[in-house]
Protein backbone atom coordinates (compact mmCIF):
# COMPACT_ATOMS: atom_id res chain seq x y z
CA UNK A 1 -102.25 37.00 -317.68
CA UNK A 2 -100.29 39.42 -319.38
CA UNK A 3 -99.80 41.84 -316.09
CA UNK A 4 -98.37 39.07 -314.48
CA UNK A 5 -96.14 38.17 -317.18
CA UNK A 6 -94.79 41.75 -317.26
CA UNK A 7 -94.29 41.15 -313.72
CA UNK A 8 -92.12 38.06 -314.03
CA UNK A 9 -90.63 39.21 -316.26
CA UNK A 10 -89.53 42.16 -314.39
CA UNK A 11 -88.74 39.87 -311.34
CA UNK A 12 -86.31 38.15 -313.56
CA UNK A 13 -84.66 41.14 -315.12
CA UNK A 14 -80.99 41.71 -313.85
CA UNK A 15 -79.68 44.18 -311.31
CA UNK A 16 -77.14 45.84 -309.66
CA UNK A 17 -76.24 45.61 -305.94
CA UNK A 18 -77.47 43.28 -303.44
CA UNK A 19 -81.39 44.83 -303.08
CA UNK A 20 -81.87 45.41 -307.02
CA UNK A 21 -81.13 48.40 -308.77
CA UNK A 22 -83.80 51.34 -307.79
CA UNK A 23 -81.85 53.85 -310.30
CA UNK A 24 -83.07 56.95 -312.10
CA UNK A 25 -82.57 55.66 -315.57
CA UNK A 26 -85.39 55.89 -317.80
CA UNK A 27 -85.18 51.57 -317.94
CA UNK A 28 -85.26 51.65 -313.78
CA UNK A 29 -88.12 54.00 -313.70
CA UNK A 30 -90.33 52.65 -316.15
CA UNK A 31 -89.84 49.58 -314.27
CA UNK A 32 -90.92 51.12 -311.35
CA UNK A 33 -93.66 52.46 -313.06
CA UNK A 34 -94.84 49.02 -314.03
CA UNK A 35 -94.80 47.33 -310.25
CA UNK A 36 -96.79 50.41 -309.09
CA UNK A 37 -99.27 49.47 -311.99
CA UNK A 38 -99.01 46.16 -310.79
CA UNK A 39 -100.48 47.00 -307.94
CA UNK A 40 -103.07 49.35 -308.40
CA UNK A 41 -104.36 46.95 -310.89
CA UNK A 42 -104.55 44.04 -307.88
CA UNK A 43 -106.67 46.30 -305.80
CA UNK A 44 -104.28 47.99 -303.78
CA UNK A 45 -105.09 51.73 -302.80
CA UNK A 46 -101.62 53.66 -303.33
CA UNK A 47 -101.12 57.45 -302.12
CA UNK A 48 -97.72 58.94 -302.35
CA UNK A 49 -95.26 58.84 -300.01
CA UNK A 50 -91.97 60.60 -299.01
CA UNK A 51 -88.56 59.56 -300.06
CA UNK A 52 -84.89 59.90 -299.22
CA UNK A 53 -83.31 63.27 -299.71
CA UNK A 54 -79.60 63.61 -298.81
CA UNK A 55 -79.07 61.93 -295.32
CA UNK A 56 -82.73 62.50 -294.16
CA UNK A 57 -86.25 63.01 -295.49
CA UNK A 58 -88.18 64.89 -298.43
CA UNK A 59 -90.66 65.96 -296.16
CA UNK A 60 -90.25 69.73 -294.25
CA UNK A 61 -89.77 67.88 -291.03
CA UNK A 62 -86.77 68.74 -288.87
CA UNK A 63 -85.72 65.55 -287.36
CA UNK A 64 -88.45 63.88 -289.30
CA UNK A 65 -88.72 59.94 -287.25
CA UNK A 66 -89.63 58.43 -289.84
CA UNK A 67 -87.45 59.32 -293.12
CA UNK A 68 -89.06 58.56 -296.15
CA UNK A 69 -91.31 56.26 -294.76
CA UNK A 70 -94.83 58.33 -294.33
CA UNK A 71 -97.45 59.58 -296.57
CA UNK A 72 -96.76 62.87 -297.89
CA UNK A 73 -100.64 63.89 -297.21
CA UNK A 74 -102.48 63.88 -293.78
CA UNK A 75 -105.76 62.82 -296.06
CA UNK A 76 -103.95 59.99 -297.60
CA UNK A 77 -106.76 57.37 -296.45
CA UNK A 78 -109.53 59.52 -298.66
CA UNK A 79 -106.46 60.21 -301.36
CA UNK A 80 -105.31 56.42 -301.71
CA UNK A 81 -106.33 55.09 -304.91
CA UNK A 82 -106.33 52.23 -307.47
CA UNK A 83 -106.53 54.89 -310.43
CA UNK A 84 -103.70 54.27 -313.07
CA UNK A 85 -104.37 58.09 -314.14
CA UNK A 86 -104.25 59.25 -310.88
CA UNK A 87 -100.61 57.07 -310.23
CA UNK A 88 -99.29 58.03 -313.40
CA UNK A 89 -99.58 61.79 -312.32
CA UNK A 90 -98.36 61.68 -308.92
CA UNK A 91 -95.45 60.07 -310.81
CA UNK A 92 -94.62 62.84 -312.99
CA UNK A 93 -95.41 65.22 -310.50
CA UNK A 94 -92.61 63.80 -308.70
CA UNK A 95 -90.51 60.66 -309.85
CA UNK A 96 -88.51 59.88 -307.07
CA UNK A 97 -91.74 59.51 -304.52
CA UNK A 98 -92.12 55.93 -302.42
CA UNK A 99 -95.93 54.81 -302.26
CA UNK A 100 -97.75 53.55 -299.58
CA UNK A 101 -100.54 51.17 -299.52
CA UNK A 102 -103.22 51.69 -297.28
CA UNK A 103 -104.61 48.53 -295.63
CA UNK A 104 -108.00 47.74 -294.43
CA UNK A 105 -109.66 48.62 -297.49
CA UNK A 106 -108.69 45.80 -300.11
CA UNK A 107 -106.31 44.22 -297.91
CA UNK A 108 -104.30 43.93 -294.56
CA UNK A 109 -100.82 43.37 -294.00
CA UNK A 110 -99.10 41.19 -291.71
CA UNK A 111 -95.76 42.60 -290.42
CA UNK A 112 -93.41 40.45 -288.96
CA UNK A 113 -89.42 40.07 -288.80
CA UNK A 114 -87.85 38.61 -291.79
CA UNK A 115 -86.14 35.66 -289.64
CA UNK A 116 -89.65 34.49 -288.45
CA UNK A 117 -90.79 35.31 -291.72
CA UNK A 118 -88.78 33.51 -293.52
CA UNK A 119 -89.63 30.57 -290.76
CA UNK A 120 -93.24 30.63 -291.11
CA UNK A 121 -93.14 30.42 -295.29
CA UNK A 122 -91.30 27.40 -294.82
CA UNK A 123 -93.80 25.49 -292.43
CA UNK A 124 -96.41 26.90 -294.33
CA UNK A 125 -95.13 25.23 -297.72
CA UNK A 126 -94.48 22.06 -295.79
CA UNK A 127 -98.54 22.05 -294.84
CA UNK A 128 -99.05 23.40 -298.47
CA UNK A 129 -100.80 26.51 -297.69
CA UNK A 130 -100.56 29.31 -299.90
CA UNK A 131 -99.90 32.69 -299.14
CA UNK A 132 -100.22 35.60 -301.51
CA UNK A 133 -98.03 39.00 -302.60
CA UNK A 134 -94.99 38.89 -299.58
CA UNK A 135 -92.56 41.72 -299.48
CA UNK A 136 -89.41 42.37 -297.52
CA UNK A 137 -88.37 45.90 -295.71
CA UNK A 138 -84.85 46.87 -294.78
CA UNK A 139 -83.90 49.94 -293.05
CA UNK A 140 -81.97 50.82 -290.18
CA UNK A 141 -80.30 47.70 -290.24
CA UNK A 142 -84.01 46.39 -289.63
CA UNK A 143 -85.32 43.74 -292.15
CA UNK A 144 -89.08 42.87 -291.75
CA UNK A 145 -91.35 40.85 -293.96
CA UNK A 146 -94.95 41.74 -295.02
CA UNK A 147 -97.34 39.22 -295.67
CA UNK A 148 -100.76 40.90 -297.39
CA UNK A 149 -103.80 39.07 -297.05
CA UNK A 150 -107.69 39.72 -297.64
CA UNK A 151 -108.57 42.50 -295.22
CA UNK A 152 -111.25 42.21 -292.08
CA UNK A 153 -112.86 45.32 -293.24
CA UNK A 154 -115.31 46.78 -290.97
CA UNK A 155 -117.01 44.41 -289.13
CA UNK A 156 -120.51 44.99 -287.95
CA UNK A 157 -119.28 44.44 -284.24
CA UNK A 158 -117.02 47.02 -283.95
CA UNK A 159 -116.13 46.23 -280.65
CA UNK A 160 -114.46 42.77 -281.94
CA UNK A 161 -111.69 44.58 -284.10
CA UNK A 162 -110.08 48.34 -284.24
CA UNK A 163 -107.04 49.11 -285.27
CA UNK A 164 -104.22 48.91 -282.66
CA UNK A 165 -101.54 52.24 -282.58
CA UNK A 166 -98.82 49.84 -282.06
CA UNK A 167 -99.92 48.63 -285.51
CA UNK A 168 -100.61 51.94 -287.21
CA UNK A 169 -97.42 54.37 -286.83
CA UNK A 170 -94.50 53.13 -288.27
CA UNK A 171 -92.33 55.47 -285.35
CA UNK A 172 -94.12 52.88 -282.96
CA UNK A 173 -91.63 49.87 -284.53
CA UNK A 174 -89.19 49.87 -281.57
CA UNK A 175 -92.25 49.40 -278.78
CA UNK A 176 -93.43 46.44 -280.79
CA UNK A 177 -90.81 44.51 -282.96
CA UNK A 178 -93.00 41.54 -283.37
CA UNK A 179 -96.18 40.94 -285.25
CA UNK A 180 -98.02 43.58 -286.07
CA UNK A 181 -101.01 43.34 -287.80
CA UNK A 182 -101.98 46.61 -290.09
CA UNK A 183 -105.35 46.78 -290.61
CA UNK A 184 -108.09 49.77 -291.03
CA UNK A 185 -106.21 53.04 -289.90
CA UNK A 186 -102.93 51.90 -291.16
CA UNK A 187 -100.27 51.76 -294.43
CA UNK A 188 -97.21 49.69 -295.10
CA UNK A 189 -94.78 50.91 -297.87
CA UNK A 190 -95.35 49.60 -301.31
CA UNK A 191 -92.59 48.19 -303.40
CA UNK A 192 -90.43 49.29 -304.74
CA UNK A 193 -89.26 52.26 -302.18
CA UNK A 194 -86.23 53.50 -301.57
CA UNK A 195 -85.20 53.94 -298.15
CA UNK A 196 -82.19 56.08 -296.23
CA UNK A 197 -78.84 54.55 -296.87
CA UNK A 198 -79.46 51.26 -298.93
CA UNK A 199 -82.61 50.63 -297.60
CA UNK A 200 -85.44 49.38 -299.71
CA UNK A 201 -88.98 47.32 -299.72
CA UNK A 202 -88.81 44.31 -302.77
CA UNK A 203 -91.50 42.08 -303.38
CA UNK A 204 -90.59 38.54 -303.05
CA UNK A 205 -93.66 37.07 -304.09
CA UNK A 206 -95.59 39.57 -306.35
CA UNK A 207 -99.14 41.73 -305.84
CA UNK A 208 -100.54 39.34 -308.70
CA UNK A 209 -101.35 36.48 -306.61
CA UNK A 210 -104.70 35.56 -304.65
CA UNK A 211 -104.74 37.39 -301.40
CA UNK A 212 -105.43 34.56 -298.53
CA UNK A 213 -106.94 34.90 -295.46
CA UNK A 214 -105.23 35.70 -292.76
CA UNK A 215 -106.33 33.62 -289.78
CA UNK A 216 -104.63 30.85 -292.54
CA UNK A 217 -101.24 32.20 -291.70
CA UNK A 218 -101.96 33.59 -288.20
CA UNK A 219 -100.96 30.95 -286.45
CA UNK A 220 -97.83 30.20 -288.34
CA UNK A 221 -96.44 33.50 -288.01
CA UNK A 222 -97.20 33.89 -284.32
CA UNK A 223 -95.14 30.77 -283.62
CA UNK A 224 -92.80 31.80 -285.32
CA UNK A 225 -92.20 34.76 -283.45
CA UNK A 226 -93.04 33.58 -280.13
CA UNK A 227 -89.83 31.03 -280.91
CA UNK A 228 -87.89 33.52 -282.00
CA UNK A 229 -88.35 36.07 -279.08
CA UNK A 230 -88.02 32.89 -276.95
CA UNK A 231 -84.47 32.35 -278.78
CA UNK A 232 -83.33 36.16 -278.17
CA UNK A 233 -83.42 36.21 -282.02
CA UNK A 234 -85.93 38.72 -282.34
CA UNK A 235 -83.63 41.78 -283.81
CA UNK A 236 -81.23 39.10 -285.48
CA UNK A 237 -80.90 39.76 -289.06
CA UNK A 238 -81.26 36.89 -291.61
CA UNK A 239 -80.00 36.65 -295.13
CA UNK A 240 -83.18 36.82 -297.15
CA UNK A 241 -83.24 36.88 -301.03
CA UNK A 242 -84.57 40.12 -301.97
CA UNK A 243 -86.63 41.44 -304.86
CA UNK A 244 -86.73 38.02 -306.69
């Protein structure tokens, strides 16, 4: 109870600027600090990740595709951990780092854009199901909205499930704009992360709640896109509350 107070209260906490204020004050950072906590202590595996440097990427990349938005480490599925210690150092090893989550292990993530997002909590709170920890991505222009659920694992039949590359590589966004479902293989940035130009990923609903299922919001979310794409909405951008 008292890690999700600390998180509430966080939630509530005033900021600057339209996405929250990601700052390098000791008040921001500690902050920050305390949602990575947050989510280590929920179960979910962090490893860090790069971050914004100047107009482009920490990483040594010329032309990196992805800026800012990839693990720093090729091993990062074997590296990602739920180890306060081991957050706390990467932390002060370097303070400006994003995080990534990997998925498939404690949980999976389903990736959709905000405007069917935003569609599908609505029916779903109309039916009155719950869904757990929901975040929101901007970049590029781009806003998206992540929806983690309990994870599929390994199942024994590994022909019935494998991860998907469409799913896996965040450079792979443009092929498939719509749902994608990240599962063993993949990562989604954790919040909060900075992101090139005033890009960022905010929870809207917190890592502290109960991670559902996700056939239970399947179905909603695929609606929601297919009406979407059906609309020609599928790269509009919707005002979403962010980081509340």
């Amino acid at each position: 109870m008292e890690r999700k107070g600390r998180f509430s209260q966080w939630l509530r906490r005033p900021r600057s600027g339209a996405g929250g204020d990601t700052g390098t004050g000791a008040g921001a950072a500690g902050a920050r600090e305390d949602l990575l906590m947050a989510a280590a202590a929920a179960g979910f595996p962090l490893a860090p990740a790069a971050h914004p440097s100047g107009y482009g990427c920490s990483c040594d990349r010329i032309g990196c595709p992805t800026p800012a938005r990839h693990p720093v480490s090729f091993a990062w599925q074997t590296q990602a951990t739920t180890d306060p210690e081991k957050v706390a150092r990467w932390l002060r090893g370097d303070p400006e780092a994003n995080f990534i989550t990997a998925t498939g292990m404690a949980h999976d993530v389903l990736d959709v854009p905000v405007a069917a997002g935003r569609l599908a909590l609505e029916r779903l709170g109309e039916a009155g199901v719950e869904v757990g920890p929901v975040a929101t991505t901007s970049v590029d222009h781009q806003e998206r909205m992540l929806f983690f659920t309990a994870t599929r694992g390994t199942p024994e039949d590994e022909d019935e499930w494998w991860p998907c590359e469409l799913d896996c590589h965040p450079e792979t966004m443009d092929e498939h704009p719509g749902l994608r479902w990240h599962c063993r293989g993949s990562y989604v940035l954790l919040p909060p992360a900075r992101l090139p130009g005033d890009g960022q990923v905010a929870w809207l609903l917190g890592p502290e709640r109960p991670l559902p299922d996700p056939l239970s919001l399947l179905e909603s979310l695929t609606d929601a896109c297919a009406r979407l794409a059906d609309e020609g909405h599928e790269h509009e951008a919707h005002a979403w509350p962010i980081g509340r």
